[in-house]
Structures are given as C-alpha cells and as structure tokens.
C-alpha atoms as a PDB file:
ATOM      1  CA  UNK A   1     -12.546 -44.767   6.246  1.00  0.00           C
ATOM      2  CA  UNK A   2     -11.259 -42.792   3.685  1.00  0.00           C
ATOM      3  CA  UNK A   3     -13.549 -39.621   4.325  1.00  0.00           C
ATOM      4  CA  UNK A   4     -12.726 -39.438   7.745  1.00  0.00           C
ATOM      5  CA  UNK A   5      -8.674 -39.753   7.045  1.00  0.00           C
ATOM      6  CA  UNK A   6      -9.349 -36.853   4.598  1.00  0.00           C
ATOM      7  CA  UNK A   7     -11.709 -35.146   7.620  1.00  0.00           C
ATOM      8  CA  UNK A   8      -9.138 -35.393  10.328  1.00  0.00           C
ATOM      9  CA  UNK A   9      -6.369 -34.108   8.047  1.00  0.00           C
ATOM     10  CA  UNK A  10      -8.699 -31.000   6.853  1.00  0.00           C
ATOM     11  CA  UNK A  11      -9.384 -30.594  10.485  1.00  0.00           C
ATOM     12  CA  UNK A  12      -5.635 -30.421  11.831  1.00  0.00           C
ATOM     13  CA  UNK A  13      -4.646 -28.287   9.224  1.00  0.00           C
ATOM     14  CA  UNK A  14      -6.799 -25.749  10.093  1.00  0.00           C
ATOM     15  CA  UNK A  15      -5.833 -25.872  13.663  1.00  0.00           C
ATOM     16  CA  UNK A  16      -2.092 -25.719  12.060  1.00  0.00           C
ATOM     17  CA  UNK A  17      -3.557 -22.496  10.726  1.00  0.00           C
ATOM     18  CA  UNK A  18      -5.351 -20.885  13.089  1.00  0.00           C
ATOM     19  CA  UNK A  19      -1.910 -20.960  15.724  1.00  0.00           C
ATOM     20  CA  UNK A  20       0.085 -19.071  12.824  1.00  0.00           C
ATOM     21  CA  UNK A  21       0.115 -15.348  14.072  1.00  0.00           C
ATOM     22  CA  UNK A  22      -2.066 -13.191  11.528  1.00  0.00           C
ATOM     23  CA  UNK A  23      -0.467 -10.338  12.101  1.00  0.00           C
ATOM     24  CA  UNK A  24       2.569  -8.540  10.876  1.00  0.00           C
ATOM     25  CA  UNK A  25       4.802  -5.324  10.615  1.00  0.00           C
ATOM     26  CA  UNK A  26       6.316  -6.368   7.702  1.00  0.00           C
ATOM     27  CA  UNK A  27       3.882  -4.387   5.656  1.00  0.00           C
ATOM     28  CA  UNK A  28       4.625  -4.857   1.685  1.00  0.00           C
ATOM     29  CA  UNK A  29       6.106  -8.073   1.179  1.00  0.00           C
ATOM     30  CA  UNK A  30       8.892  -8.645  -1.171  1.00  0.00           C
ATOM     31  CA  UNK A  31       7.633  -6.082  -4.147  1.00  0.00           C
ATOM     32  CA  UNK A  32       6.062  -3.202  -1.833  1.00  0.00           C
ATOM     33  CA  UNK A  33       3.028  -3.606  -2.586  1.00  0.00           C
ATOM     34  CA  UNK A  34       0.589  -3.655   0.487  1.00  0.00           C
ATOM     35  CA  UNK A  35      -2.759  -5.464   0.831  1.00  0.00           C
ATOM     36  CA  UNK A  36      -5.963  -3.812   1.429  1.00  0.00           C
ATOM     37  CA  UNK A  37      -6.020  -5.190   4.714  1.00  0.00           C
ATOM     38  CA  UNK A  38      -2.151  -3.684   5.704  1.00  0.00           C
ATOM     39  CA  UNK A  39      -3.440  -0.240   4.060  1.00  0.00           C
ATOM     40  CA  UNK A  40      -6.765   0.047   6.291  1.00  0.00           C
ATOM     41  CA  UNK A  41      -4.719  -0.608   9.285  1.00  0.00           C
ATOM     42  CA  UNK A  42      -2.091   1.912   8.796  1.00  0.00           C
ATOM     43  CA  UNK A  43      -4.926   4.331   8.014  1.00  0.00           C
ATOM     44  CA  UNK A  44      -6.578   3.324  11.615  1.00  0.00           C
ATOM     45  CA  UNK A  45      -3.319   3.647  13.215  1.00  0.00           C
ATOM     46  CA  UNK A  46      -1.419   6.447  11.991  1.00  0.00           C
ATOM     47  CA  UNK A  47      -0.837   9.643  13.300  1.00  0.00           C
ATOM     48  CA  UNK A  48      -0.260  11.764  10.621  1.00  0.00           C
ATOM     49  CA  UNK A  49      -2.277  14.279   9.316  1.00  0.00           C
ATOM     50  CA  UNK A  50      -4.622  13.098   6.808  1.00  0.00           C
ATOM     51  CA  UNK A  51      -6.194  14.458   2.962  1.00  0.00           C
ATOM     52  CA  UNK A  52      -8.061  12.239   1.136  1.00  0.00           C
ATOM     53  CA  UNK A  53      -8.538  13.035  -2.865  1.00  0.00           C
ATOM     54  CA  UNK A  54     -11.215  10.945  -4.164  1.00  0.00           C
ATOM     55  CA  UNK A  55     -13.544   8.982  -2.046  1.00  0.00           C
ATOM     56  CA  UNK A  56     -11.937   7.109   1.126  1.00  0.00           C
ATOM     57  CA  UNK A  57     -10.921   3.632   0.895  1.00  0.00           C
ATOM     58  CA  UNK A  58     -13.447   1.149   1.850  1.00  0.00           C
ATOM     59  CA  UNK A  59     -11.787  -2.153   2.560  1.00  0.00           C
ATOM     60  CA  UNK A  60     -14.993  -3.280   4.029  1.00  0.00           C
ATOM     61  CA  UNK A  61     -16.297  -7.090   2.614  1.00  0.00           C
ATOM     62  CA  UNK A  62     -19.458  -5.170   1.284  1.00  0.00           C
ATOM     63  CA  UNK A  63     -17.526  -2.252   0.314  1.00  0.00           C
ATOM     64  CA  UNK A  64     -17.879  -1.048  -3.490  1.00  0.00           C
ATOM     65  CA  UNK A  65     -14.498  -2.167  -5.482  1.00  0.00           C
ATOM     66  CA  UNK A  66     -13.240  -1.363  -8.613  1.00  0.00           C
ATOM     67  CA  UNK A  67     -11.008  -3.753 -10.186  1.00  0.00           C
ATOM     68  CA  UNK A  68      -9.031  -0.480 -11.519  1.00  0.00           C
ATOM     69  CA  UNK A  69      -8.726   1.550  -8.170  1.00  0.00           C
ATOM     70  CA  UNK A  70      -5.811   2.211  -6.712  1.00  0.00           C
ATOM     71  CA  UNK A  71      -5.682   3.127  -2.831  1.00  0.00           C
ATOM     72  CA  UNK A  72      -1.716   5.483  -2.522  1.00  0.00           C
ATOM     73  CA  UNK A  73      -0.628   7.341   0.195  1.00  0.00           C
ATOM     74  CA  UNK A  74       2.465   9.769  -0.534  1.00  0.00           C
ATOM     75  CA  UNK A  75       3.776  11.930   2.743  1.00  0.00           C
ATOM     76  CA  UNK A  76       6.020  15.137   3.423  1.00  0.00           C
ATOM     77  CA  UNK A  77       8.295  13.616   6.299  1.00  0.00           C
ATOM     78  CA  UNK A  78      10.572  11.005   6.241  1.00  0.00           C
ATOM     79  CA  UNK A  79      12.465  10.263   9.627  1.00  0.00           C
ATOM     80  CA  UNK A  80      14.392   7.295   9.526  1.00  0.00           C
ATOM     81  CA  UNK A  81      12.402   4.277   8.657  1.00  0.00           C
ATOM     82  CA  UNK A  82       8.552   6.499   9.371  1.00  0.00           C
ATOM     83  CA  UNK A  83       6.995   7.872   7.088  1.00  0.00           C
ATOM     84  CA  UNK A  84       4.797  10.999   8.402  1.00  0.00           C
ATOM     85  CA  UNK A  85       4.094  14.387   8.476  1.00  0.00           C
ATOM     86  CA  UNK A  86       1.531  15.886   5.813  1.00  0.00           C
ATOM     87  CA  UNK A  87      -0.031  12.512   4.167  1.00  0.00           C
ATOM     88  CA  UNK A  88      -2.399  12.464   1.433  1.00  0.00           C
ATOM     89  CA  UNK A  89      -4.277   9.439   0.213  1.00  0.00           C
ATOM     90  CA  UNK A  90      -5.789   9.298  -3.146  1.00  0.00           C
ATOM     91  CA  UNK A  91      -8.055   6.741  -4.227  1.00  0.00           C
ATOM     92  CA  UNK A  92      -9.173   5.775  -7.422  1.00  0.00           C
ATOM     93  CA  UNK A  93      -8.368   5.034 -11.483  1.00  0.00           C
ATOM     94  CA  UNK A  94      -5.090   5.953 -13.744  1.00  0.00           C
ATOM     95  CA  UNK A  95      -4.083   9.558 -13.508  1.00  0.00           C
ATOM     96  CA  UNK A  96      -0.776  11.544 -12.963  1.00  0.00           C
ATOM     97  CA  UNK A  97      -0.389  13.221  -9.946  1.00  0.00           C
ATOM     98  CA  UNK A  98       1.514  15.962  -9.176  1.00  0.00           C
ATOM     99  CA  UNK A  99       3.218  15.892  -5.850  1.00  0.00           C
ATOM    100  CA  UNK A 100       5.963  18.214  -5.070  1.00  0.00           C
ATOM    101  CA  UNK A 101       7.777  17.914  -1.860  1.00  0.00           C
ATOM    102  CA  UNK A 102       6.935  14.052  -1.435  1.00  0.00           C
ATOM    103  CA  UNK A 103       9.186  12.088   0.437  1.00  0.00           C
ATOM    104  CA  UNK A 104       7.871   8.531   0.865  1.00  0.00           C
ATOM    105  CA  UNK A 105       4.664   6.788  -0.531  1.00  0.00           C
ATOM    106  CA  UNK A 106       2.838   3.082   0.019  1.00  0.00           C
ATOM    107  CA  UNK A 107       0.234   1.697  -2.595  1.00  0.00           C
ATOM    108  CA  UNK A 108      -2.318  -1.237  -2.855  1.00  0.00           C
ATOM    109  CA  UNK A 109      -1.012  -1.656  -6.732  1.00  0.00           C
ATOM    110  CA  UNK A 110       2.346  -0.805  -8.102  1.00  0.00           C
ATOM    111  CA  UNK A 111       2.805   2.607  -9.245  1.00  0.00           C
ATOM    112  CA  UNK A 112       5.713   4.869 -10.837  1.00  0.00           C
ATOM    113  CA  UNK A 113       7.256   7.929  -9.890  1.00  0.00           C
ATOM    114  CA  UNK A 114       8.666  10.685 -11.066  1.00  0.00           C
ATOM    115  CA  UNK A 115      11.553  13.521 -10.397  1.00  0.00           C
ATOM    116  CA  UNK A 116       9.569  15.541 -12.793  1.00  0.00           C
ATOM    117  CA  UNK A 117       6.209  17.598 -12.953  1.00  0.00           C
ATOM    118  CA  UNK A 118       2.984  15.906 -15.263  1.00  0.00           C
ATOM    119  CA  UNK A 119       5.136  12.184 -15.118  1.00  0.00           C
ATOM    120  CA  UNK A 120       8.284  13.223 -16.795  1.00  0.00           C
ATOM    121  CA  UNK A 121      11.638  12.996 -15.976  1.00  0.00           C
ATOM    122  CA  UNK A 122      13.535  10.274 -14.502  1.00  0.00           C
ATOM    123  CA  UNK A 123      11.047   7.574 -13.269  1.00  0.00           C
ATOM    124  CA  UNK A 124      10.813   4.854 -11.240  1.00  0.00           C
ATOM    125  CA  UNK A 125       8.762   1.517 -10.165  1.00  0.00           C
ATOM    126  CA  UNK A 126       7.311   1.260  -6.251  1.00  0.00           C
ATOM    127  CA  UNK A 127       7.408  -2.509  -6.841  1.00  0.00           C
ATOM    128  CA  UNK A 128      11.463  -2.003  -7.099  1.00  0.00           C
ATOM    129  CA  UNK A 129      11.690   0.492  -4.391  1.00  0.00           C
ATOM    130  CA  UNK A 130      15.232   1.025  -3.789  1.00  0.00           C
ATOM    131  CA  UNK A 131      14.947   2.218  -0.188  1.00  0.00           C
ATOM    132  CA  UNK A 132      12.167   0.302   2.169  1.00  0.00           C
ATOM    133  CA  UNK A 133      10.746   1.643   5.064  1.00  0.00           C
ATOM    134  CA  UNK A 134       8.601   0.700   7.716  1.00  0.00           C
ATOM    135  CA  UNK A 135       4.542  -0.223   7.143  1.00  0.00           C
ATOM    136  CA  UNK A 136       5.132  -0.868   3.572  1.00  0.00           C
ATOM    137  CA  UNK A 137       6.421   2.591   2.632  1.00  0.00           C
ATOM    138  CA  UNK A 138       9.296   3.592  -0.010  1.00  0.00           C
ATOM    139  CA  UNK A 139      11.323   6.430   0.200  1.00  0.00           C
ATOM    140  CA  UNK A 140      10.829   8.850  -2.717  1.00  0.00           C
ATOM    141  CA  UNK A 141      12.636  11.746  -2.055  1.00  0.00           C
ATOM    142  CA  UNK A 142      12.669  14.016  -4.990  1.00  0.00           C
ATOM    143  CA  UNK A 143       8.995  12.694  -6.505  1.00  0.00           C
ATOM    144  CA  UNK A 144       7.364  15.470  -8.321  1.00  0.00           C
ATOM    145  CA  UNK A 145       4.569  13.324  -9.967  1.00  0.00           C
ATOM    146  CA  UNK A 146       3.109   9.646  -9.509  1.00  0.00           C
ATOM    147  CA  UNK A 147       1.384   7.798 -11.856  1.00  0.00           C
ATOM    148  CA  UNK A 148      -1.187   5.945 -11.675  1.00  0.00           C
ATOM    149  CA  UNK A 149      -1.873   3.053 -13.692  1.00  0.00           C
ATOM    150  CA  UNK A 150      -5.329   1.283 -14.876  1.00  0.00           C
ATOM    151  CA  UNK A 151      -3.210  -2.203 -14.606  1.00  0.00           C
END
C-alpha cells in the first residue's frame, strides 16, 4: 500500500511539473548569470552580428565541457533594454580581455569588468550588475577589459 501511495504521489508531481511553462524571458535570474541553455538560445535567436574567439559553444548533452570554460558575449550597441550591434562571443578558460567600445555583456559564469585596458582601473562584478537588461545582459558602458576567471 505504501509503494503505491509513494507511486501515485511521484506520478502527480510530475504531471504538476510537466504543466509549469519551461520557458522564460527572464534570462539571468537574480545574479545575471545565464544558463547554458538561456545562452544557446539567444545565440539561435539573435540578430546581431556574430565573432566567435575560441571554439563555439557547444551546449549539446554530448558536447565536450570544461569545468573551467566560460561562454561571454560583450556587444557594441545598447538601445534601451537590447543589447546588439557588433557581438563577440568568447569561449573558454581565465584570461583578460580587452574590449574597447563595449556596451553590454551576458556570461554563463560571473565575470568582472573593467573601465581600464589589461583589467585595471575601476572594476566591477556581472553577478552585481547595476543596470539589467533584457536576455540576461548588463549594461557596461565604459568596459575596456573583462576578466575572465578559472572559478
């Protein structure tokens, strides 16, 4: 009797589940930071125009992972709450790069920027993004460098 309580609970659960809406645009969630699955679909639905540095993201199940990478996008354009224009993504392990003429940027981890050249100057956290845009973007205007960490 017992196993079948526990069965039918298990069971309407799920179904509880399953009629929760998966989907979202509110990309980022309360520190910025956007999932894998929020950063493949903004690169499958974007219009910008796209440069990848490193190899492109594979959110695939089978895709090859590293525990270390970091998937970032940082664009030219900010107009109101979209983030556009020129976008590169970068993905990989800790570095600083150095991005002049940035205005907004999204990340799978939580990265820093910077109102200086080579990480230097005043800095700042993504995960306390000060202005929040649409699709899990922050607006960075002023961001000569990000950095990248291995954390």
């Amino acid at each position: 009797m017992q196993f079948s309580s526990l069965f039918y609970a298990v069971i309407a659960l799920a179904t509880v589940a399953m009629a929760i809406p998966a989907t979202s645009t509110d990309f980022g969630g309360a520190n910025n930071i956007i999932s894998e699955a929020e950063f493949a679909h903004w690169l499958a639905t974007t219009d910008a125009e796209l440069t990848f540095v490193g190899p492109r993201p594979d959110f695939s199940p089978l895709g090859k992972r590293s525990a270390q990478s970091t998937s970032l996008t940082y664009c030219s354009k900010r107009v109101g709450n979209v983030c556009g224009g020129s976008c590169t993504v970068y993905n990989g392990g800790a570095t600083c790069l150095n991005v002049p003429g940035t205005a907004c940027i999204a990340a799978s981890r939580d990265v820093g920027f910077c109102d200086g050249l080579g990480c230097t100057g005043d800095c700042g956290l993504l995960s306390t993004c000060g202005t929040q845009m649409g699709s899990g973007f922050c607006a960075v205007e002023g961001t000569q460098s990000i950095l990248v960490s291995p954390l």
